[in-house]
N, C-alpha and C. Protein backbone atom coordinates (compact mmCIF):
# COMPACT_ATOMS: atom_id res chain seq x y z
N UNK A 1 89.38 232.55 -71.90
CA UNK A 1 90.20 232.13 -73.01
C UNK A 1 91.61 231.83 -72.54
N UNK A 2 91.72 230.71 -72.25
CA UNK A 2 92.88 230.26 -71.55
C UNK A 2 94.26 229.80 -72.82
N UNK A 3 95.05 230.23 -72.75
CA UNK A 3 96.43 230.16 -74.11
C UNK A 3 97.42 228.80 -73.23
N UNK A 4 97.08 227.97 -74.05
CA UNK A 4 97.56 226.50 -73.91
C UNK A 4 99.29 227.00 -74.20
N UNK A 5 100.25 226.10 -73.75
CA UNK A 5 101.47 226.50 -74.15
C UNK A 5 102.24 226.98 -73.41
N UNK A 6 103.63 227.30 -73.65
CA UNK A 6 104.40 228.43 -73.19
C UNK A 6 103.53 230.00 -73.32
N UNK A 7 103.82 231.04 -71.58
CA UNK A 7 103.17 232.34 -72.20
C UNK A 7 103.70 232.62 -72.90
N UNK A 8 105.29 232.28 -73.02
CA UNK A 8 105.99 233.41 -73.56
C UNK A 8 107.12 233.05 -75.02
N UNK A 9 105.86 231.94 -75.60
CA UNK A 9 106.54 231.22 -76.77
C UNK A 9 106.57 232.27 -77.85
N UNK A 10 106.26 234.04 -77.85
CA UNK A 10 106.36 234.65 -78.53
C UNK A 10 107.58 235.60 -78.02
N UNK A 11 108.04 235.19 -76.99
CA UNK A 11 108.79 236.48 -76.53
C UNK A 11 109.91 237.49 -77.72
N UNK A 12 110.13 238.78 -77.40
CA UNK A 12 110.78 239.13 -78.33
C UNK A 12 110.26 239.55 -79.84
N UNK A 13 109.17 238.84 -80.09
CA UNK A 13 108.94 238.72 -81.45
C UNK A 13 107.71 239.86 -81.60
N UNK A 14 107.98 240.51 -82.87
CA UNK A 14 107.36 241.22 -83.71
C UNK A 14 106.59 240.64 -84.44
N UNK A 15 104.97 240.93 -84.44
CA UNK A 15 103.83 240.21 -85.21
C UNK A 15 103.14 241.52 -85.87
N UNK A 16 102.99 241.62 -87.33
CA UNK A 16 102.34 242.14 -87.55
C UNK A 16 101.05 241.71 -87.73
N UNK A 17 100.37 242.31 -87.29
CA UNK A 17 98.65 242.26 -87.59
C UNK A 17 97.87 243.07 -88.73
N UNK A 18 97.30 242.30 -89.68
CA UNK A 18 96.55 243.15 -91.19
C UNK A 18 94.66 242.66 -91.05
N UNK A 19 94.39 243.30 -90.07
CA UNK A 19 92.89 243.34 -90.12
C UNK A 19 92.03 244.18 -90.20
N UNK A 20 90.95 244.07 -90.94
CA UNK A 20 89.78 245.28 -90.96
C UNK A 20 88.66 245.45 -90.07
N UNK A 21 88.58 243.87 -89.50
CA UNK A 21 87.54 243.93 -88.37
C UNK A 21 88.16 244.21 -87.10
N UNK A 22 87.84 245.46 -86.48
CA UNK A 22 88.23 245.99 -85.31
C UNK A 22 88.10 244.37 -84.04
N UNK A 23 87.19 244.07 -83.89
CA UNK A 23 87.01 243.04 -82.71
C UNK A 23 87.84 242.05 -83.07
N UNK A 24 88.17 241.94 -84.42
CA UNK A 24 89.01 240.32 -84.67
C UNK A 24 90.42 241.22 -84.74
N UNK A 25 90.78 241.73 -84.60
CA UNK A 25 91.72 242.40 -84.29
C UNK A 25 92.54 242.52 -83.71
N UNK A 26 91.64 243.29 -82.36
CA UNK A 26 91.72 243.57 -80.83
C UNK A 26 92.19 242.11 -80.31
N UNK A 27 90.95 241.04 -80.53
CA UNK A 27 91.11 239.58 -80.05
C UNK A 27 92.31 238.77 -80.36
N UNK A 28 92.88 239.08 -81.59
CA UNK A 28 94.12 238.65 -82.04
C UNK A 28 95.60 239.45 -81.46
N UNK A 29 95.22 240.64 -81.21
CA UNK A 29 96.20 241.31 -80.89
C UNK A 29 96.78 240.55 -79.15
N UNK A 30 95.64 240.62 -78.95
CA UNK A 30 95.48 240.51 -77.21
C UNK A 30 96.34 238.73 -76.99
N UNK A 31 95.50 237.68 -77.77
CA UNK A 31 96.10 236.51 -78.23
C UNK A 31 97.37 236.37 -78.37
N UNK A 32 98.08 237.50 -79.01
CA UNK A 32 99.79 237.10 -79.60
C UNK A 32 100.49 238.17 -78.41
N UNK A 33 99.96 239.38 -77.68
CA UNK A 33 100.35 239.96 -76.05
C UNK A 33 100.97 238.44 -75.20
N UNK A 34 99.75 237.90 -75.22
CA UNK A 34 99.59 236.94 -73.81
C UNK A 34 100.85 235.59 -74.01
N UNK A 35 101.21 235.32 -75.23
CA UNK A 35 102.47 234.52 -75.63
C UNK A 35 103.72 235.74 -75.78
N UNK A 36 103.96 236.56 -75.28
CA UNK A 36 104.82 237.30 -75.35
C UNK A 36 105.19 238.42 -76.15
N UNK A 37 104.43 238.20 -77.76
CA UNK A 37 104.70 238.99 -78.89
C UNK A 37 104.54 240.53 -78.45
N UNK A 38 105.27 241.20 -79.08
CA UNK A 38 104.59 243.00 -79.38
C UNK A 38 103.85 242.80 -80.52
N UNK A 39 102.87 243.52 -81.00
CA UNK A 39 102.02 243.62 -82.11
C UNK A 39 101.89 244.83 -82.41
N UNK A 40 102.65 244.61 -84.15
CA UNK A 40 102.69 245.59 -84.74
C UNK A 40 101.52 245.85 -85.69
N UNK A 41 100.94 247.24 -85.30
CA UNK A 41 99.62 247.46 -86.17
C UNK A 41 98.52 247.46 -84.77
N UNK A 42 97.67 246.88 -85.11
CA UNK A 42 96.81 246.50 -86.14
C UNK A 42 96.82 247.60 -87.64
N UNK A 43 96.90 246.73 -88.91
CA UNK A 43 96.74 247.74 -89.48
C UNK A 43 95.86 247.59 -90.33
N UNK A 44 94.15 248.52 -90.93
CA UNK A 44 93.30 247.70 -90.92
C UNK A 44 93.65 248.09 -92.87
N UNK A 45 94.36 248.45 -93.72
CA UNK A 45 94.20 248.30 -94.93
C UNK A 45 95.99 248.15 -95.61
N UNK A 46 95.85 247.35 -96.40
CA UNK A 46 97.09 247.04 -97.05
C UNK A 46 97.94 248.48 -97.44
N UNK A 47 97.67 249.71 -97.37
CA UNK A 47 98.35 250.74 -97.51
C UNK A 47 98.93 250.70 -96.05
N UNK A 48 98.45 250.63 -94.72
CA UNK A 48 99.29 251.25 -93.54
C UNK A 48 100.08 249.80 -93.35
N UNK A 49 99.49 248.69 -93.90
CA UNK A 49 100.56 247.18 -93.62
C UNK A 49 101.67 247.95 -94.34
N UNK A 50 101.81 247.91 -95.86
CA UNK A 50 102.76 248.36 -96.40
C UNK A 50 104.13 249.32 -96.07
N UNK A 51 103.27 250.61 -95.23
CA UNK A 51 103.80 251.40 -94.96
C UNK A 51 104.78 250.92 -93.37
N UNK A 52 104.08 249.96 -92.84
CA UNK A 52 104.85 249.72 -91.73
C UNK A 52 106.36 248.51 -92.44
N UNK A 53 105.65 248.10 -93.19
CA UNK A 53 106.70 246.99 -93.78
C UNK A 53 108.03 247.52 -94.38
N UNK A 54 107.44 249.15 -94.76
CA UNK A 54 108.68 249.65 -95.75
C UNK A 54 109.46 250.47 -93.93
N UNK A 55 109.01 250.57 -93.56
CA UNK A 55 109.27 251.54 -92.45
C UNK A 55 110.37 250.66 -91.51
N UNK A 56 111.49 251.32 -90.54
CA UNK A 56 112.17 250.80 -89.59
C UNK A 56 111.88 249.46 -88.63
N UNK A 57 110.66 249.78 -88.73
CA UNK A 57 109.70 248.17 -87.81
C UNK A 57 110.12 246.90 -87.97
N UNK A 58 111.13 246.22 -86.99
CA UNK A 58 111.18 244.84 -87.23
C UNK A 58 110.19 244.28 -86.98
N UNK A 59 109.71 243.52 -88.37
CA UNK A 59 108.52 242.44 -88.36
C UNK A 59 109.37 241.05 -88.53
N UNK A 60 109.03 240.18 -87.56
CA UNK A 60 109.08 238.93 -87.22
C UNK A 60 108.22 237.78 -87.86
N UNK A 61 106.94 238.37 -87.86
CA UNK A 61 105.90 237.49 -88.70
C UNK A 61 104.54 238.03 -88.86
N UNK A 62 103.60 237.95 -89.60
CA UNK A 62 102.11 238.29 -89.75
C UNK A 62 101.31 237.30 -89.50
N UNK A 63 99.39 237.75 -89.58
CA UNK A 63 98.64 237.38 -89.50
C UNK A 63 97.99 238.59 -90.59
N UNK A 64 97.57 237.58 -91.94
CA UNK A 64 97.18 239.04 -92.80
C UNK A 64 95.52 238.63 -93.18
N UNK A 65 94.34 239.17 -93.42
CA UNK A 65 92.99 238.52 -93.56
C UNK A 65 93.46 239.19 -94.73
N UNK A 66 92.81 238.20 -95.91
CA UNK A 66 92.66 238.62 -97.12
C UNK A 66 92.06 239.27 -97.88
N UNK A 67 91.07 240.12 -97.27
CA UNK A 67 89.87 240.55 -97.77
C UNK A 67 90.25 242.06 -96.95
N UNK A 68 90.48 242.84 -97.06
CA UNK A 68 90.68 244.24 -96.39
C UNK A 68 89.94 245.14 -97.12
N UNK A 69 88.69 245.41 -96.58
CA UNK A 69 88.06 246.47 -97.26
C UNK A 69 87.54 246.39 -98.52
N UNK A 70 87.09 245.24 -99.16
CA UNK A 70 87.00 244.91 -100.57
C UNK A 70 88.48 244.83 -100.94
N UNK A 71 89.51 244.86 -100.96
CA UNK A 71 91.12 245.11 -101.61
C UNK A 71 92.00 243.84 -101.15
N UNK A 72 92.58 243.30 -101.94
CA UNK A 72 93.13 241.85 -101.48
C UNK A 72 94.36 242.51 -100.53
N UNK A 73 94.47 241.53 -100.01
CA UNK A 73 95.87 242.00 -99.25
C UNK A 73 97.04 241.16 -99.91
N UNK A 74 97.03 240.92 -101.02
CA UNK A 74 98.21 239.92 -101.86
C UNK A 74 99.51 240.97 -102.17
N UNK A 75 99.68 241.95 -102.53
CA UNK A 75 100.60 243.09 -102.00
C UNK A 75 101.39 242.80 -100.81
N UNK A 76 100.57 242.79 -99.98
CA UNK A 76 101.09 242.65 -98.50
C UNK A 76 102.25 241.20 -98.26
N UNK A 77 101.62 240.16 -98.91
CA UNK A 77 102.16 239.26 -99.02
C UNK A 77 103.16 239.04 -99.89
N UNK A 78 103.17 239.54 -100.62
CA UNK A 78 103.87 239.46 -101.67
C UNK A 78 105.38 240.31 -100.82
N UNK A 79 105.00 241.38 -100.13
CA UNK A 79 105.89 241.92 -99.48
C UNK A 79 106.81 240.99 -98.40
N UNK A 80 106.12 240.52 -97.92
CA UNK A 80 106.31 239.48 -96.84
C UNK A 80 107.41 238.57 -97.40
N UNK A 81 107.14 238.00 -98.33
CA UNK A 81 107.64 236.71 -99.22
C UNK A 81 108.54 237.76 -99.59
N UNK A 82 109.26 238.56 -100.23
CA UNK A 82 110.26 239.31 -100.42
C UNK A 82 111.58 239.47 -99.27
N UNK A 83 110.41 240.17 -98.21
CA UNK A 83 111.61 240.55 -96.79
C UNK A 83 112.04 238.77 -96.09
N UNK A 84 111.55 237.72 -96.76
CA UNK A 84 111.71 236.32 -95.80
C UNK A 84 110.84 236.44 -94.93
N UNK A 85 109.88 237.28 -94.39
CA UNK A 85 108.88 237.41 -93.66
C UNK A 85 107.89 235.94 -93.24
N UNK A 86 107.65 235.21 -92.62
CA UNK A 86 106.85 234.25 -92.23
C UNK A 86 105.32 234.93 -92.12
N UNK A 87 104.49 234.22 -92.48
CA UNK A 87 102.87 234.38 -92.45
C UNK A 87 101.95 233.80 -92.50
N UNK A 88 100.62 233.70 -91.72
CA UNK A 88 99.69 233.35 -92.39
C UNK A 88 98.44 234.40 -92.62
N UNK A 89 97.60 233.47 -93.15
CA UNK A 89 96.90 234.18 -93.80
C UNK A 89 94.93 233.98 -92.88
N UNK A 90 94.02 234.38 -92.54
CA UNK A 90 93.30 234.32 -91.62
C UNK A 90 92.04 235.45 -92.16
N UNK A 91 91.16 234.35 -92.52
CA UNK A 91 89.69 234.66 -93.57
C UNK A 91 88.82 234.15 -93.22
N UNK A 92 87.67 234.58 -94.08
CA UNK A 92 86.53 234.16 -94.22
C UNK A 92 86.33 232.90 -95.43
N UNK A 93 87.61 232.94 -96.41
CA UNK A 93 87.65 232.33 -97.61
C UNK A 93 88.11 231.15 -97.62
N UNK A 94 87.87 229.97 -98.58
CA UNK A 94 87.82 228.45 -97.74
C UNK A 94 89.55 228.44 -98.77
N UNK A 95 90.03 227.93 -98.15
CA UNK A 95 91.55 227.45 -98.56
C UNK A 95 91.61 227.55 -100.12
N UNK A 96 90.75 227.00 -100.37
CA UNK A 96 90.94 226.71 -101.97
C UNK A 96 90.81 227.78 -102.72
N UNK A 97 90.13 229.27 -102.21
CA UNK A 97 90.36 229.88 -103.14
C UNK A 97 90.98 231.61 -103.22
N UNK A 98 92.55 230.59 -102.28
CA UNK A 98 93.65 231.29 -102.39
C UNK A 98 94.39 231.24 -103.46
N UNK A 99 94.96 231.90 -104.35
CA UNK A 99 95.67 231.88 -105.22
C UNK A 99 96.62 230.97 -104.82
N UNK A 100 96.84 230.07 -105.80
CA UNK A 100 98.33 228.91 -106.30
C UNK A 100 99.72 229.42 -105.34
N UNK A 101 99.84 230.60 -105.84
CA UNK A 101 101.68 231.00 -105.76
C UNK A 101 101.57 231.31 -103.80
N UNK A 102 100.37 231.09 -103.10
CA UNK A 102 100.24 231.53 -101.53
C UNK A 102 99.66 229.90 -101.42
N UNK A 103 100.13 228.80 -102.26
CA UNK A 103 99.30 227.71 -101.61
C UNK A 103 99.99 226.61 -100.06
N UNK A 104 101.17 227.26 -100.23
CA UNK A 104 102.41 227.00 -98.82
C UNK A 104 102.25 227.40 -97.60
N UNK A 105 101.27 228.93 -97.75
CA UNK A 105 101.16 229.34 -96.48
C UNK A 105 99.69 228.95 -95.88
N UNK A 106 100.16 228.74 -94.09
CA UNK A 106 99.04 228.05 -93.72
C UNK A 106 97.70 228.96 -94.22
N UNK A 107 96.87 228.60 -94.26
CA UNK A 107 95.57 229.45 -94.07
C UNK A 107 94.83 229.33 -92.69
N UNK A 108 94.08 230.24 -92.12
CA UNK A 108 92.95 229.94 -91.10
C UNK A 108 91.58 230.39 -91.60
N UNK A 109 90.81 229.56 -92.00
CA UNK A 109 89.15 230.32 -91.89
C UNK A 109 88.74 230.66 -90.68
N UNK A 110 87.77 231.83 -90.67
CA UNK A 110 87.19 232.50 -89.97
C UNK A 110 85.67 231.84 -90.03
N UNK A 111 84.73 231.55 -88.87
CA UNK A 111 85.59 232.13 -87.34
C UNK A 111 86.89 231.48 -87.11
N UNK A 112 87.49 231.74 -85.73
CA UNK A 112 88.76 230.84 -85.47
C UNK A 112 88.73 231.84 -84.06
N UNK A 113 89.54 230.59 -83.31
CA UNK A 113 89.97 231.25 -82.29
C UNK A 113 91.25 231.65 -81.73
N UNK A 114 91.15 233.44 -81.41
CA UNK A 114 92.40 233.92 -82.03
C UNK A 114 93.44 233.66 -80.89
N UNK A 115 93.09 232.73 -80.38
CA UNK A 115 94.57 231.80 -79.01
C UNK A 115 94.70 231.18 -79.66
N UNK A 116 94.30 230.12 -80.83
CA UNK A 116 94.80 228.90 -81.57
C UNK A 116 95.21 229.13 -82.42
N UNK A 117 94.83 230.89 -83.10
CA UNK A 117 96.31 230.93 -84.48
C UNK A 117 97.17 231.67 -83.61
N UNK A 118 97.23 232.23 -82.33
CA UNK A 118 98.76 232.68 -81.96
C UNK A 118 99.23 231.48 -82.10
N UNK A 119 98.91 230.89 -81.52
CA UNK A 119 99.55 229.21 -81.16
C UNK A 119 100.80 228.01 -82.20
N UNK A 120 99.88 228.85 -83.51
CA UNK A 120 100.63 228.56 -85.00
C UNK A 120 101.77 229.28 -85.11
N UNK A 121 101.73 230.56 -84.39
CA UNK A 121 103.28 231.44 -84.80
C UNK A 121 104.35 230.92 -84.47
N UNK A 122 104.44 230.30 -83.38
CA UNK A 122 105.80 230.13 -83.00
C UNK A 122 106.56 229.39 -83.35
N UNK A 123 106.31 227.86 -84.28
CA UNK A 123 106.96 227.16 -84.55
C UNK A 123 107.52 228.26 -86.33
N UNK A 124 106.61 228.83 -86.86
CA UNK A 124 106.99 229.79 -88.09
C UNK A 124 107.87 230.65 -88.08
N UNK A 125 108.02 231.17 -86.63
CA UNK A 125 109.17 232.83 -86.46
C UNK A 125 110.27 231.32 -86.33
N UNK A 126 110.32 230.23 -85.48
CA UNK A 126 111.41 229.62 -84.53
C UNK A 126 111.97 229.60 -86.26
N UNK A 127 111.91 228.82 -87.38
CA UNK A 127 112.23 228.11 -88.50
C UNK A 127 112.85 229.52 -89.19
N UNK A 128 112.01 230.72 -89.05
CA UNK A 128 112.67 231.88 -89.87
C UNK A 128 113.87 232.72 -89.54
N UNK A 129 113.92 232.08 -87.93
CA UNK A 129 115.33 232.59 -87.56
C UNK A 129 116.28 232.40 -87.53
């Protein structure tokens, strides 16, 4: 899995990660390492996202799957969109049936490969800074 790009078009930057599937996770985590990011989390349910969001942790940007455990992760986002937080969003669910008021942020369906949504972060943190 070779990461097209700058390695280190994440350098510096804080990514939080909101996933429930351990392997898509890991694979994503490892993905946003190899461009430079630290990755914050994984955190696999919208209570420990939350808790890192309210917490000292500079977050830079997310990757949130919408589906956590049966429990939306729209909380999470909603948090995000509060702090100016940059995000996307990275599912199983086809674009369309994201709620209206999240229709700005990119989406990724799942599968996907998790070097081609690091790949999406960097132009999102560069614009939020």
């Amino acid at each position: 899995m070779a990461v097209s790009g700058s390695t280190q078009a994440l350098q510096d930057c804080r990514i939080l990660v909101v996933e429930d599937e351990y392997f898509i996770a890991e694979d994503m985590a490892l993905a946003l390492e190899r461009l430079g990011a630290t990755v914050i989390g994984p955190a696999s349910d919208r209570e420990k996202a939350l808790a890192l969001l309210s917490s000292s942790e500079q977050v830079d940007a997310a990757v949130l799957d919408i589906n956590l455990r049966g429990a939306a992760v729209f909380p999470v986002a909603d948090a995000l969109i509060e702090q100016g937080i940059p995000f996307v969003f990275a599912t199983g669910y086809a674009p369309a049936s994201v709620p209206q008021a999240y229709s700005s942020v990119p989406c990724w369906e799942k599968p996907f490969n998790p070097n081609d949504l690091a790949q999406v972060l960097p132009p999102l943190v560069r614009v939020a800074r």
